[in-house]
N, C-alpha and C. Protein backbone atom coordinates (compact mmCIF):
# COMPACT_ATOMS: atom_id res chain seq x y z
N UNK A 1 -6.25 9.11 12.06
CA UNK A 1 -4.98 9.05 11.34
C UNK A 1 -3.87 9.70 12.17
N UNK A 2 -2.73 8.82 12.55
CA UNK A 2 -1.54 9.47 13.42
C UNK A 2 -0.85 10.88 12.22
N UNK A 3 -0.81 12.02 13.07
CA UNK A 3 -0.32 13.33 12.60
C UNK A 3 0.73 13.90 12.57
N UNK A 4 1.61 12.92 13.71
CA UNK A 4 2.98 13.55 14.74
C UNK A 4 3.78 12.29 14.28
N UNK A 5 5.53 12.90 14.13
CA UNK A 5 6.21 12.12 13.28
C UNK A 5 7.50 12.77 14.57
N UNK A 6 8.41 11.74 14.94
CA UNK A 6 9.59 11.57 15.59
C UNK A 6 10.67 11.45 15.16
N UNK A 7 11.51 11.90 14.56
CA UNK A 7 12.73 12.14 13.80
C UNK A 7 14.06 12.08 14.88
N UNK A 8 14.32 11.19 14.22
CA UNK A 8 15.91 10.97 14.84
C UNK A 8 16.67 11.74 14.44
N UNK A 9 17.58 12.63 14.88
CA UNK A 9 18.48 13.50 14.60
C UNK A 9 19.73 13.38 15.39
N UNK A 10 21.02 13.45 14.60
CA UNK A 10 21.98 13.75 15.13
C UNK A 10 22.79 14.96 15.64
N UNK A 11 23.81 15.45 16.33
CA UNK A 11 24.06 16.56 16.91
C UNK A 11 23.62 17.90 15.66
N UNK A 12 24.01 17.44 14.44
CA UNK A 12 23.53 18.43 13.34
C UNK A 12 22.54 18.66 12.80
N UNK A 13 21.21 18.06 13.94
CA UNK A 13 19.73 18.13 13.04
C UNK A 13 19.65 17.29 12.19
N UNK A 14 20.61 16.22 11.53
CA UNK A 14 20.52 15.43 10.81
C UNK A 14 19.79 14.31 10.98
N UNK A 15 19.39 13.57 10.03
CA UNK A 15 18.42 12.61 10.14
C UNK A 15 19.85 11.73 10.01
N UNK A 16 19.46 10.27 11.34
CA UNK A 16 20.66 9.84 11.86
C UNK A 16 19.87 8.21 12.10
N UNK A 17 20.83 7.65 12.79
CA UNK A 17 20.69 6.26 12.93
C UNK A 17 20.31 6.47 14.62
N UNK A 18 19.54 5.59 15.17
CA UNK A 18 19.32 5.43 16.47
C UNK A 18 20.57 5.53 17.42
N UNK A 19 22.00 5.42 17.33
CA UNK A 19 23.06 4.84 17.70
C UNK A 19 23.36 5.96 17.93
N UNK A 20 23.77 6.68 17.01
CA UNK A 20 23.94 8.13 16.95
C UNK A 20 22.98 9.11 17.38
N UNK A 21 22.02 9.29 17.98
CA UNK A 21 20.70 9.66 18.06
C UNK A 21 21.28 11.27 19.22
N UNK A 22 21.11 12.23 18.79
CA UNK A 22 21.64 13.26 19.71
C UNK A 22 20.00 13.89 20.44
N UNK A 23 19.25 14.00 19.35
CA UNK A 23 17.74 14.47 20.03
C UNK A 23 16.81 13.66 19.15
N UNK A 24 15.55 14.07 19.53
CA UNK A 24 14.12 13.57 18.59
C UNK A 24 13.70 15.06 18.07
N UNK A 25 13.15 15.08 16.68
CA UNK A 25 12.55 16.12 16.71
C UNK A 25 11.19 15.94 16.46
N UNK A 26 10.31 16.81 16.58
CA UNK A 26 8.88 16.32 16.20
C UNK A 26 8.33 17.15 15.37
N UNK A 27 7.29 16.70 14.27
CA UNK A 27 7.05 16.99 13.45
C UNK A 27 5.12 16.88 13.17
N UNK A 28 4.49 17.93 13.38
CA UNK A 28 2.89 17.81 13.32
C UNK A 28 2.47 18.25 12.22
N UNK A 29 1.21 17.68 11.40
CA UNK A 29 0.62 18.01 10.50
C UNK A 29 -0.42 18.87 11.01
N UNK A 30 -0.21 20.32 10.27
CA UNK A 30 -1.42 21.01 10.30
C UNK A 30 -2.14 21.64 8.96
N UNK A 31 -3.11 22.23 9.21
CA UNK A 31 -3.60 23.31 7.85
C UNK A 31 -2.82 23.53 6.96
N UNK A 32 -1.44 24.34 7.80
CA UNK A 32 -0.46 25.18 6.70
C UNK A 32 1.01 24.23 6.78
N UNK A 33 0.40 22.79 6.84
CA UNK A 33 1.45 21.95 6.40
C UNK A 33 2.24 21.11 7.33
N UNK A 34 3.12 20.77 7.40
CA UNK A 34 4.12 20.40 8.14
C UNK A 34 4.96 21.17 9.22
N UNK A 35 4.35 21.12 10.60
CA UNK A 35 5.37 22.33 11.32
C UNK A 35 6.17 21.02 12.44
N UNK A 36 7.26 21.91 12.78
CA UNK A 36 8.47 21.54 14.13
C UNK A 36 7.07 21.85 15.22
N UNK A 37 7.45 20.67 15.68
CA UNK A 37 6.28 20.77 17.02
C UNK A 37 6.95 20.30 18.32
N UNK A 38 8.48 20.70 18.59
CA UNK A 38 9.20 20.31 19.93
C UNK A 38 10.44 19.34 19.73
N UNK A 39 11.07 19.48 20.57
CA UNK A 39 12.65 18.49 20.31
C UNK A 39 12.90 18.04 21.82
N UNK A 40 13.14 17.11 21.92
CA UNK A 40 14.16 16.26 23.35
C UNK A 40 14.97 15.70 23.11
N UNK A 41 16.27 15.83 24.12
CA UNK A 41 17.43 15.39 23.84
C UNK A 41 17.54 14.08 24.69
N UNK A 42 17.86 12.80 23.71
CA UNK A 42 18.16 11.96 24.04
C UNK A 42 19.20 11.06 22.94
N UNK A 43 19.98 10.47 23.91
CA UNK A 43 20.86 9.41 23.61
C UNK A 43 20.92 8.14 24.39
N UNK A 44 21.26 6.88 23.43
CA UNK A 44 20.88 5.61 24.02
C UNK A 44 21.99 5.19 24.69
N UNK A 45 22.82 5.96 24.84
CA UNK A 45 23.99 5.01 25.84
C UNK A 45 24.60 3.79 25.74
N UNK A 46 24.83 3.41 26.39
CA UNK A 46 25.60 2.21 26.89
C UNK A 46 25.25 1.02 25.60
N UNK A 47 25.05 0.45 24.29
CA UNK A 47 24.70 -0.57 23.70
C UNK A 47 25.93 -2.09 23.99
N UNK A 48 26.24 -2.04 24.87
CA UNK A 48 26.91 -3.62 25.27
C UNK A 48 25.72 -3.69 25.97
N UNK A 49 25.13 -3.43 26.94
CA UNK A 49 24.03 -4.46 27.81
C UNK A 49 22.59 -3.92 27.09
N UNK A 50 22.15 -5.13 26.82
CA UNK A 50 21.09 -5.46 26.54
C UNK A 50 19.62 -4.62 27.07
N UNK A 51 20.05 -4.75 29.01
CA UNK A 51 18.92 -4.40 29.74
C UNK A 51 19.36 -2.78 29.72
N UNK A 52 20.34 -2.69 29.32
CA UNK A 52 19.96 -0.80 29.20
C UNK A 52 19.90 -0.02 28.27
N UNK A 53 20.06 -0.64 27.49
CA UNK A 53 19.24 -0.66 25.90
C UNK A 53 17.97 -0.44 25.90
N UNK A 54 17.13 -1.86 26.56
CA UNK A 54 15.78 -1.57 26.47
C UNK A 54 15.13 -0.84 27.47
N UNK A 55 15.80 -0.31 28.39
CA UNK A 55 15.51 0.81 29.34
C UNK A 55 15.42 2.09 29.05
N UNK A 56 16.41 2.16 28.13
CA UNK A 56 16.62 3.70 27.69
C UNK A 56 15.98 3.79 26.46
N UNK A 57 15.32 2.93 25.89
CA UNK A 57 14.15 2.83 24.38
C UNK A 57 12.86 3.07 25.48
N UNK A 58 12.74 2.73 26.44
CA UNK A 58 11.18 2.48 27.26
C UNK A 58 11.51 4.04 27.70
N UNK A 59 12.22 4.45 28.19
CA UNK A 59 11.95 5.83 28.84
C UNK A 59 11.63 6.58 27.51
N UNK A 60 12.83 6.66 26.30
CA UNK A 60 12.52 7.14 24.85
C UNK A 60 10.44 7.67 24.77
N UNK A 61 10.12 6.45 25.10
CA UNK A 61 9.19 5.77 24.47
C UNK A 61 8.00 7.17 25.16
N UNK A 62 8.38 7.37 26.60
CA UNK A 62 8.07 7.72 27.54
C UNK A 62 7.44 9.59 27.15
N UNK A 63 9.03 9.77 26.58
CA UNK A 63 9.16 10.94 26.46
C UNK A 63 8.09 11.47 24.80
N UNK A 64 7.92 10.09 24.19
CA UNK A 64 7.03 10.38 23.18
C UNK A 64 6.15 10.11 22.84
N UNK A 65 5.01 10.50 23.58
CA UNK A 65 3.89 10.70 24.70
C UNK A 65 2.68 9.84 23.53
N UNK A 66 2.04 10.56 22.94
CA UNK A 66 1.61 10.06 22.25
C UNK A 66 1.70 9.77 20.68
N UNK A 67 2.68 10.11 20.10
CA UNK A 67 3.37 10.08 18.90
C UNK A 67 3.78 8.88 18.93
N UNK A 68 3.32 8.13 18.02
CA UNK A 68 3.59 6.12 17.58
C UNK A 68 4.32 6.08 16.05
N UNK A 69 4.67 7.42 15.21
CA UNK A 69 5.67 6.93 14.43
C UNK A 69 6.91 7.87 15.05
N UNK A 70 7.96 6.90 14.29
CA UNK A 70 9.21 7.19 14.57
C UNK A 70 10.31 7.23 13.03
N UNK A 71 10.95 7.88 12.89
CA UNK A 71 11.50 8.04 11.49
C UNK A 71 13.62 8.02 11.69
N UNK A 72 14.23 7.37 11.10
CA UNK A 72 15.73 7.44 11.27
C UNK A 72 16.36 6.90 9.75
N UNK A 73 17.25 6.72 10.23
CA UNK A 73 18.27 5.98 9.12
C UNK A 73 18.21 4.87 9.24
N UNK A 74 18.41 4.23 10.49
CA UNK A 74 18.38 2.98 10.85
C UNK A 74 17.97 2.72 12.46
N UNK A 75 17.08 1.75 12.17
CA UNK A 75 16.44 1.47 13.63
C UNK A 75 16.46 -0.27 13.13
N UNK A 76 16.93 -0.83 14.49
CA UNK A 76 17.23 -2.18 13.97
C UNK A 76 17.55 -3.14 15.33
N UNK A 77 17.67 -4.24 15.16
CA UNK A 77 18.13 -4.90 16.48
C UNK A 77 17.15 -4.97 17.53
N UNK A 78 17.62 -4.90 18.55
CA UNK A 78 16.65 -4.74 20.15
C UNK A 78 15.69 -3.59 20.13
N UNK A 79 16.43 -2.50 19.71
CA UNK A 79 15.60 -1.31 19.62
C UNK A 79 14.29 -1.39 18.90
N UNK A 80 14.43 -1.93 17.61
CA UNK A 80 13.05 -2.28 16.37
C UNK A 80 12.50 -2.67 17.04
N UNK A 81 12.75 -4.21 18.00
CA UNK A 81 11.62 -4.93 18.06
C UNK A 81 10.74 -4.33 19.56
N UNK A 82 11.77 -3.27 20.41
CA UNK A 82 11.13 -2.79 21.62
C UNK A 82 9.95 -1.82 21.14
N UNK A 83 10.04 -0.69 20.07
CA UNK A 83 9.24 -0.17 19.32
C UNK A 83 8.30 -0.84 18.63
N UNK A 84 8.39 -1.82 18.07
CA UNK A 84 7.11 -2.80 17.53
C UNK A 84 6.16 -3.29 18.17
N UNK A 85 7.06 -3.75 19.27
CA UNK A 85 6.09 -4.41 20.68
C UNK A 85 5.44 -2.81 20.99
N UNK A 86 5.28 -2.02 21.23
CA UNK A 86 4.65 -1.02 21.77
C UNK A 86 3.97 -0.10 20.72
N UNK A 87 3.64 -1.22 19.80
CA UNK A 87 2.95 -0.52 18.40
C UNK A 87 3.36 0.79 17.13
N UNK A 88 4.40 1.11 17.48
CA UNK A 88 5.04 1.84 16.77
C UNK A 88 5.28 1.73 15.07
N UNK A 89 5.06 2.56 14.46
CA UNK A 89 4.74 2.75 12.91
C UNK A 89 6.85 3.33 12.80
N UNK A 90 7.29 2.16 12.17
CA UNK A 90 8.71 2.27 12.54
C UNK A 90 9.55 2.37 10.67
N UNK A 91 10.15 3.68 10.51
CA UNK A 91 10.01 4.13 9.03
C UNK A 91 12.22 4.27 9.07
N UNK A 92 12.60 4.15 7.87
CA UNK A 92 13.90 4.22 7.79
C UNK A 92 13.81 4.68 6.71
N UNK A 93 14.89 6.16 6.34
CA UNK A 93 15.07 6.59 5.02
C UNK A 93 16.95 7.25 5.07
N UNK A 94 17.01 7.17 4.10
CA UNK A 94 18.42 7.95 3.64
C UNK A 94 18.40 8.80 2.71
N UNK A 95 17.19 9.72 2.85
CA UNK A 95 17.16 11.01 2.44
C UNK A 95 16.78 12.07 3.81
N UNK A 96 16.86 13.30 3.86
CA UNK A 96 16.57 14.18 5.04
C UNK A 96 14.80 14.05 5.20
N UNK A 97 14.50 14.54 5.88
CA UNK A 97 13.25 14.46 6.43
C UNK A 97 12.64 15.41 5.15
N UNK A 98 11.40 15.56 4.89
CA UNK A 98 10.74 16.69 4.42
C UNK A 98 8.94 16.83 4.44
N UNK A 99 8.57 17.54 3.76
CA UNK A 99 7.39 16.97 4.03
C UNK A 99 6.68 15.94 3.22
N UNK A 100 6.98 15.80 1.98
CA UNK A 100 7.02 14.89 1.27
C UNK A 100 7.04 13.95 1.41
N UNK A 101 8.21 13.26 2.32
CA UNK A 101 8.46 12.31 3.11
C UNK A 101 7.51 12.02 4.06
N UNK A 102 6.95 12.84 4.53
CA UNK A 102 5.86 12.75 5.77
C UNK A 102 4.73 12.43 5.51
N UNK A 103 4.42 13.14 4.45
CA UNK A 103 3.23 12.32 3.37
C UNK A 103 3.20 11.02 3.27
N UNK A 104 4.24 10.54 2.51
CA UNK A 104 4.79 9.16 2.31
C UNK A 104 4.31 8.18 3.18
N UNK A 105 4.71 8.66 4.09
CA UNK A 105 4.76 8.04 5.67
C UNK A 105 3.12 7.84 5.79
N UNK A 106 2.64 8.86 5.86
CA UNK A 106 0.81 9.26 6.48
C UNK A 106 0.20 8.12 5.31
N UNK A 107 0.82 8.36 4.14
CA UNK A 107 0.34 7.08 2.90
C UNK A 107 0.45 5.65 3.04
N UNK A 108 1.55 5.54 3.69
CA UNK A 108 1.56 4.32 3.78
C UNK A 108 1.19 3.49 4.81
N UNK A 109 1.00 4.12 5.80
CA UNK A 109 0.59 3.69 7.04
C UNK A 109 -1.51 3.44 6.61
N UNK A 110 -2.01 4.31 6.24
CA UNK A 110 -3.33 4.46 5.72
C UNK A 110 -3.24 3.22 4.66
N UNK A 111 -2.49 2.87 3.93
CA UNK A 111 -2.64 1.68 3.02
C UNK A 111 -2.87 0.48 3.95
N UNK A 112 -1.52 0.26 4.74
CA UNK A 112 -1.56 -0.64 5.50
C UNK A 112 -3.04 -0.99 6.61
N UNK A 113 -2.93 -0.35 7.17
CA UNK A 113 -4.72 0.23 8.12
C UNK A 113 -5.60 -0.61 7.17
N UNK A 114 -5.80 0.02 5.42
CA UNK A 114 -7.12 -0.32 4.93
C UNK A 114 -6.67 -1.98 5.02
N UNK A 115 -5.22 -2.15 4.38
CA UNK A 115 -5.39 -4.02 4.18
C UNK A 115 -5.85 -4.78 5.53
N UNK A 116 -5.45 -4.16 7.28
CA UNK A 116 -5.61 -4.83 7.72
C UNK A 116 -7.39 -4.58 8.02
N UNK A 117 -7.89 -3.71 7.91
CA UNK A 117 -9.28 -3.57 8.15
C UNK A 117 -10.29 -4.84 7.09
N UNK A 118 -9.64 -4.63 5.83
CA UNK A 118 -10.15 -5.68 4.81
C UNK A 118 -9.87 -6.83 5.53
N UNK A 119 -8.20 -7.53 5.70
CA UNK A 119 -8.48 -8.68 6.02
C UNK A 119 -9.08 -9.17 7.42
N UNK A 120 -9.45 -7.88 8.19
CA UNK A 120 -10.25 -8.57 9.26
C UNK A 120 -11.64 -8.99 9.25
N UNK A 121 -12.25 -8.06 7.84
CA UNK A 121 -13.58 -8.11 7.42
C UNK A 121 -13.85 -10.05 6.64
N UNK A 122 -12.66 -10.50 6.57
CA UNK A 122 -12.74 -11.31 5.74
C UNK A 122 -12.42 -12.70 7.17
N UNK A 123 -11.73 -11.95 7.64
CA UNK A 123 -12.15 -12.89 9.23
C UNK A 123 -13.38 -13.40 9.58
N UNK A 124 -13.78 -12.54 9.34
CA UNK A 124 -15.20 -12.26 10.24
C UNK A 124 -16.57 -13.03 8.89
N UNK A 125 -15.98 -13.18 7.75
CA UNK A 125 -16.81 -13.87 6.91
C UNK A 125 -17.10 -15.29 7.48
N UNK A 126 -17.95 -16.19 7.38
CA UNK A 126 -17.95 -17.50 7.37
C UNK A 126 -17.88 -18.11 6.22
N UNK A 127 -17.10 -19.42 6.10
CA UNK A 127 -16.70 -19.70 4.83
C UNK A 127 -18.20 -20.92 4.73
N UNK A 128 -19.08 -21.12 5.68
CA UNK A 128 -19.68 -22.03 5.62
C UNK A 128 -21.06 -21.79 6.09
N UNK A 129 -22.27 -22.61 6.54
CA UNK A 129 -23.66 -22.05 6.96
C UNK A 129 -22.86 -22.06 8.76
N UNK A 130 -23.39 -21.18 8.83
CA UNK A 130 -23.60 -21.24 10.68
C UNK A 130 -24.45 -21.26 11.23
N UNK A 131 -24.69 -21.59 12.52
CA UNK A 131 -26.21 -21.69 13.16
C UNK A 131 -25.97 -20.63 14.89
N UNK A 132 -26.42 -19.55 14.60
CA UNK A 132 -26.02 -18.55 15.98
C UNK A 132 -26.23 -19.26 16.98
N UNK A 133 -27.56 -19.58 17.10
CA UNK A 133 -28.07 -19.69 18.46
C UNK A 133 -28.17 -21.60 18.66
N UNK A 134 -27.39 -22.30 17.89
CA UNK A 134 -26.76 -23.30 17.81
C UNK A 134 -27.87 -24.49 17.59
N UNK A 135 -29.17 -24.39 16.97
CA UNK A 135 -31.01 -24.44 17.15
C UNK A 135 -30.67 -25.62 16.16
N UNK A 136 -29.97 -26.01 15.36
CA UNK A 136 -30.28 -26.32 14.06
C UNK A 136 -31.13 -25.61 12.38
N UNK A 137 -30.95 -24.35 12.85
CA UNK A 137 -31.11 -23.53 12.00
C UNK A 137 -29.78 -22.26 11.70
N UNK A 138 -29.65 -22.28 10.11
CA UNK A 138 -28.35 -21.86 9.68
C UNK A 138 -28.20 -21.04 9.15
N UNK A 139 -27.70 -20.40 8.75
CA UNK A 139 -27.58 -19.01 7.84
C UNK A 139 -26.16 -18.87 6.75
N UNK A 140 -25.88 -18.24 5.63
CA UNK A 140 -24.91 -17.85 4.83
C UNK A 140 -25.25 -17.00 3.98
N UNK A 141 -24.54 -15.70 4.03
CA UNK A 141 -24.27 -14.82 3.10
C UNK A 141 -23.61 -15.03 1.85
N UNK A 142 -24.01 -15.82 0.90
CA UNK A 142 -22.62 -16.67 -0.21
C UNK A 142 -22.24 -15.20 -1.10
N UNK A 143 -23.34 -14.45 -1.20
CA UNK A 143 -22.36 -13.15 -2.06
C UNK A 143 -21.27 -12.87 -1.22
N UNK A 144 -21.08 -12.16 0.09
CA UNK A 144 -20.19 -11.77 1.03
C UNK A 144 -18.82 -12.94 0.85
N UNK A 145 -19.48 -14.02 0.85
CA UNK A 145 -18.26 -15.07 1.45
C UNK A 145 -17.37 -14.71 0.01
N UNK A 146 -18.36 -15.02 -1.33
CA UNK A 146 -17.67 -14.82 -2.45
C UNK A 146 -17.12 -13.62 -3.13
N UNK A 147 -17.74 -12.44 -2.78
CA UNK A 147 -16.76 -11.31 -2.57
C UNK A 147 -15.17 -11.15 -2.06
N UNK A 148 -15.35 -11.85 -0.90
CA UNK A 148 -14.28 -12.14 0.19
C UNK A 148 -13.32 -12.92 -0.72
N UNK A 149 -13.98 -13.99 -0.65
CA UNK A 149 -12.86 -15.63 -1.05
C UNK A 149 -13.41 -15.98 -2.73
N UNK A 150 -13.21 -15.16 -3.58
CA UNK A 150 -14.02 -15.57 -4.66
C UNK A 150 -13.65 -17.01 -5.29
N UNK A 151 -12.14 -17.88 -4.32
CA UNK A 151 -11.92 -19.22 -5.07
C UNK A 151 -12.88 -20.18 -4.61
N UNK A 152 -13.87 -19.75 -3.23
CA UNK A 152 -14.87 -20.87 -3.06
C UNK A 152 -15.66 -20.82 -3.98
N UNK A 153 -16.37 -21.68 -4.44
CA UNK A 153 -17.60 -21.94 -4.99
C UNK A 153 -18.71 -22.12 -4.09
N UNK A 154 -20.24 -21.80 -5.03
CA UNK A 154 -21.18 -22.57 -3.88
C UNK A 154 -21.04 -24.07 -3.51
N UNK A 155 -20.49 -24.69 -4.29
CA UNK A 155 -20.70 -25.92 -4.16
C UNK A 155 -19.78 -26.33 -3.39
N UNK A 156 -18.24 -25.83 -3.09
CA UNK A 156 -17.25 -26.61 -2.08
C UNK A 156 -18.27 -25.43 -0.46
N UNK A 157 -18.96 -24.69 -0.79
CA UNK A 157 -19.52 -24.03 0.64
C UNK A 157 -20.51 -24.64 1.22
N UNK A 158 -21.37 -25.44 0.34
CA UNK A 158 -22.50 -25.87 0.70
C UNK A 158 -23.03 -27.39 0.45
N UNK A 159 -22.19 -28.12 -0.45
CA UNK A 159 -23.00 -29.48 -1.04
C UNK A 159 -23.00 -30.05 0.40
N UNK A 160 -21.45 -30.33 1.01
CA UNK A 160 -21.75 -31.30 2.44
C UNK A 160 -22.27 -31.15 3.02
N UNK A 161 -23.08 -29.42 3.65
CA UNK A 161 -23.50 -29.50 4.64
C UNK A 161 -24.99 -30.00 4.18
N UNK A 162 -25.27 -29.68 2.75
CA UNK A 162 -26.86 -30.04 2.13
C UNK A 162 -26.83 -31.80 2.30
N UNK A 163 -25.95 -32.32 2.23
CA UNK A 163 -25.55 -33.39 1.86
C UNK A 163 -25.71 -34.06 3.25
N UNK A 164 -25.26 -33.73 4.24
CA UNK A 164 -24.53 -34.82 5.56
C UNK A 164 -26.64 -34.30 6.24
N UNK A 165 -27.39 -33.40 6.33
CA UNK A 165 -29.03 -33.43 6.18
C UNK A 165 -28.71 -33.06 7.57
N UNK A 166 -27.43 -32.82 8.17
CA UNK A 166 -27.62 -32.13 9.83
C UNK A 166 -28.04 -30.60 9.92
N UNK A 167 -29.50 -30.44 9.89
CA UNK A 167 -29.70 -29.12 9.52
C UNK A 167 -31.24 -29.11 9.80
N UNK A 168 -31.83 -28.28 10.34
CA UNK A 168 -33.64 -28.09 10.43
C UNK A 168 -33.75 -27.07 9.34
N UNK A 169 -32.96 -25.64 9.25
CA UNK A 169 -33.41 -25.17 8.48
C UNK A 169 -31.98 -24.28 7.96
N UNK A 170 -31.85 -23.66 6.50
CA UNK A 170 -30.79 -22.98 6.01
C UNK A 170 -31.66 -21.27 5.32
N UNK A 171 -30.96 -20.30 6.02
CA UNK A 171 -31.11 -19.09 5.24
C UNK A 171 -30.23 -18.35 4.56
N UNK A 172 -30.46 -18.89 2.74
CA UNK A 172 -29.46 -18.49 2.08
C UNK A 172 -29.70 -17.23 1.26
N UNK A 173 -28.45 -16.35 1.59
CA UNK A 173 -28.66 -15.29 0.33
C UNK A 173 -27.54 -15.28 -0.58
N UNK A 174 -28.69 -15.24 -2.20
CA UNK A 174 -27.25 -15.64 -3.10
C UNK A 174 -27.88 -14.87 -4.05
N UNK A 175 -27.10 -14.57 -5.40
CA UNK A 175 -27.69 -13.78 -6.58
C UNK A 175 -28.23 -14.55 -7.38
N UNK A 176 -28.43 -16.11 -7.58
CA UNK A 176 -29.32 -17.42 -8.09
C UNK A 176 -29.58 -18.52 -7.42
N UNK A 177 -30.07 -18.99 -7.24
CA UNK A 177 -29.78 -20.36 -6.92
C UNK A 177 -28.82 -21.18 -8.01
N UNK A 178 -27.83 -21.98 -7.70
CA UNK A 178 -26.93 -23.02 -8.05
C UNK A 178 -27.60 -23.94 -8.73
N UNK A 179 -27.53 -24.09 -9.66
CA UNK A 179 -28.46 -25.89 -10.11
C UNK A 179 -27.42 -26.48 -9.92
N UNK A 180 -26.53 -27.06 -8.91
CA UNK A 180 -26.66 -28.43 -8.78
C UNK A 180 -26.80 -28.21 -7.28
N UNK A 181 -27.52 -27.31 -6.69
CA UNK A 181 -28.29 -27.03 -5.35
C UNK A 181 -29.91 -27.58 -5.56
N UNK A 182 -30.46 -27.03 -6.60
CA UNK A 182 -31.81 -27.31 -6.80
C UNK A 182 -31.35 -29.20 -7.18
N UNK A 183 -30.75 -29.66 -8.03
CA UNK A 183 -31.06 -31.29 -7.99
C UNK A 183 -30.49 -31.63 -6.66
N UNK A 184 -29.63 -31.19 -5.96
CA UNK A 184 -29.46 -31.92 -4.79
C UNK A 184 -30.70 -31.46 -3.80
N UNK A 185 -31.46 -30.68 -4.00
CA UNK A 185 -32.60 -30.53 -2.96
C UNK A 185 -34.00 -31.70 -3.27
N UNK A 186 -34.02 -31.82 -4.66
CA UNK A 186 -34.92 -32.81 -5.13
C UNK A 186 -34.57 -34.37 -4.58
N UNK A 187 -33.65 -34.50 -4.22
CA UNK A 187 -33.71 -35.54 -3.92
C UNK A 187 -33.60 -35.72 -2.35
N UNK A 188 -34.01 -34.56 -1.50
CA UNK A 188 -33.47 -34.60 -0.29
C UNK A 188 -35.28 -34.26 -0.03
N UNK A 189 -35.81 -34.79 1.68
CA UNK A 189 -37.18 -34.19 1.85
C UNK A 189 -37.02 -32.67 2.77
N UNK A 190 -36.80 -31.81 1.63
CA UNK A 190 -36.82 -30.49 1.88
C UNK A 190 -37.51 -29.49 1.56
N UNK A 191 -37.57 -28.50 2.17
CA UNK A 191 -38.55 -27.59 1.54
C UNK A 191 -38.35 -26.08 0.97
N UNK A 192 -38.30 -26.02 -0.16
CA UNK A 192 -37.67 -24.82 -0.51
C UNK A 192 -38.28 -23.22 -1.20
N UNK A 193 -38.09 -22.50 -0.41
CA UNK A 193 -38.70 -21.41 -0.65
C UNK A 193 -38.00 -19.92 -1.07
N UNK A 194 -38.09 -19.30 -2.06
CA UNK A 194 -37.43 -18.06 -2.65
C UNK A 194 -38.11 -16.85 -2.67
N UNK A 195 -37.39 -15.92 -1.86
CA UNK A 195 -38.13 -14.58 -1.89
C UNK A 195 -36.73 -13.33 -2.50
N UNK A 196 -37.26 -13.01 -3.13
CA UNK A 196 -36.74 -11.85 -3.73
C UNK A 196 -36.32 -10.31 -3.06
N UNK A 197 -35.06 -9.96 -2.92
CA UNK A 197 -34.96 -9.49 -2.02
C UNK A 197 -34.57 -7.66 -2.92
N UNK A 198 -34.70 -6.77 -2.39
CA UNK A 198 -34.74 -5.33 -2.76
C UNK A 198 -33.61 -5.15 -3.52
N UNK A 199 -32.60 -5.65 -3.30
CA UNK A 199 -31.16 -5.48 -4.06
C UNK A 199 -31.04 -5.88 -5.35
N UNK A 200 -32.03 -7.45 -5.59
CA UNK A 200 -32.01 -7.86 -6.75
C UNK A 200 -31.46 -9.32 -6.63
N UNK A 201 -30.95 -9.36 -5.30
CA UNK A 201 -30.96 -10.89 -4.97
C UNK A 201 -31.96 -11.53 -4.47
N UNK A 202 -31.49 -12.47 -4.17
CA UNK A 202 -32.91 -13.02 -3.34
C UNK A 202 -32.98 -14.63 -1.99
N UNK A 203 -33.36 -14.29 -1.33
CA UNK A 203 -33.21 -15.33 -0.10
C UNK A 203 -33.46 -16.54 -0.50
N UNK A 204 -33.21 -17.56 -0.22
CA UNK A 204 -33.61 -19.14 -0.37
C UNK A 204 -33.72 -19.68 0.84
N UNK A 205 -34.68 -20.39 1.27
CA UNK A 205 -35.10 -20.97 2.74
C UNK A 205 -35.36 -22.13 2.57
N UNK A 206 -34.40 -23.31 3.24
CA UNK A 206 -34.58 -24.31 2.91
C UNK A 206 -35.32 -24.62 4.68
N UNK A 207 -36.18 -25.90 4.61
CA UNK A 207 -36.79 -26.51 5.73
C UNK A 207 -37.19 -28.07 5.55
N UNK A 208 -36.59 -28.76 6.53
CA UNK A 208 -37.19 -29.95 6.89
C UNK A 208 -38.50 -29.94 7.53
């Protein structure tokens, strides 16, 4: 979890707009809370050219070593997107800094984290049987997928592939078998076998 928070300040310690930017201050979470953990003075100069804009955000960047959030009034334009590109957790408020605020910050960033961790878990689901080692033998987790995607059904996951018979063998784990899986197996020359598995589900092994 990032700890260290970059505060834009203007000549008065004030929490300021990038434009105005007189120093950074920094801000670390410890034991006994929220402490000042160092200040550098910088200003962005010149904003008519473009290329020294993003020169003087890259040195910025430089000077704030390993600290990836940044906190102001307004951060916007060339500047936002030079900070985004370089992964930066990029926060705007129009209240003063506090710790409260810093919380906020540590909260929301941790929200964000879990959604993208979930939706990568859901990446990584298959919405369909797969075959690893590409053999003609297949595999699907349908609780997982349906955890994940609960608008599939078994039946938009599985009738075609039961159906189109391109398959030697399928290893399914589900919490029943489907009846209209069992009549579509009756009419197919397959072979079907159920073992009961410790959780309370149980495997289904289909074989030609």
């Amino acid at each position: 979890m990032p700890d260290k928070i970059a505060v834009i300040h203007n000549k008065n310690k004030q929490l300021t707009s990038l434009e105005e930017c007189c120093s950074i201050g920094f801000y670390q979470a410890t034991v006994a809370g929220w402490q000042p953990a160092g200040e550098i003075y910088w200003q962005i100069g010149d904003l008519s050219s473009m290329t020294h804009v993003r020169n003087s955000i890259r040195i910025l960047i430089e000077h704030l070593d390993d600290c990836r959030i940044i906190l102001g009034r307004k951060i916007s334009g060339l500047p936002y997107h030079v900070f985004d590109k370089m992964g930066f957790h990029i926060f705007e408020s129009e209240c003063q800094e506090s710790p409260a605020l810093f919380q906020d910050i540590l909260c929301e960033i941790s929200d964000v984290q879990k959604e993208c961790a979930k939706d990568l878990d859901r990446e990584q689901i298959s919405k369909s049987p797969v075959s690893p080692n590409s053999d003609g033998n297949y595999s699907l987790n349908l609780i997982d997928l349906q955890k994940a995607f609960p608008e599939i059904s078994s039946k938009k996951a599985l009738q075609q592939f039961i159906e189109d018979d391109d398959y030697l063998g399928l290893e399914l784990i589900c919490s029943h078998i489907p009846p209209w899986m069992e009549l579509s197996i009756a009419r197919k020359n397959v072979n079907l076998q159920v073992e009961s598995l410790q959780d309370g589900n149980c495997l289904v092994i289909l074989t030609r």
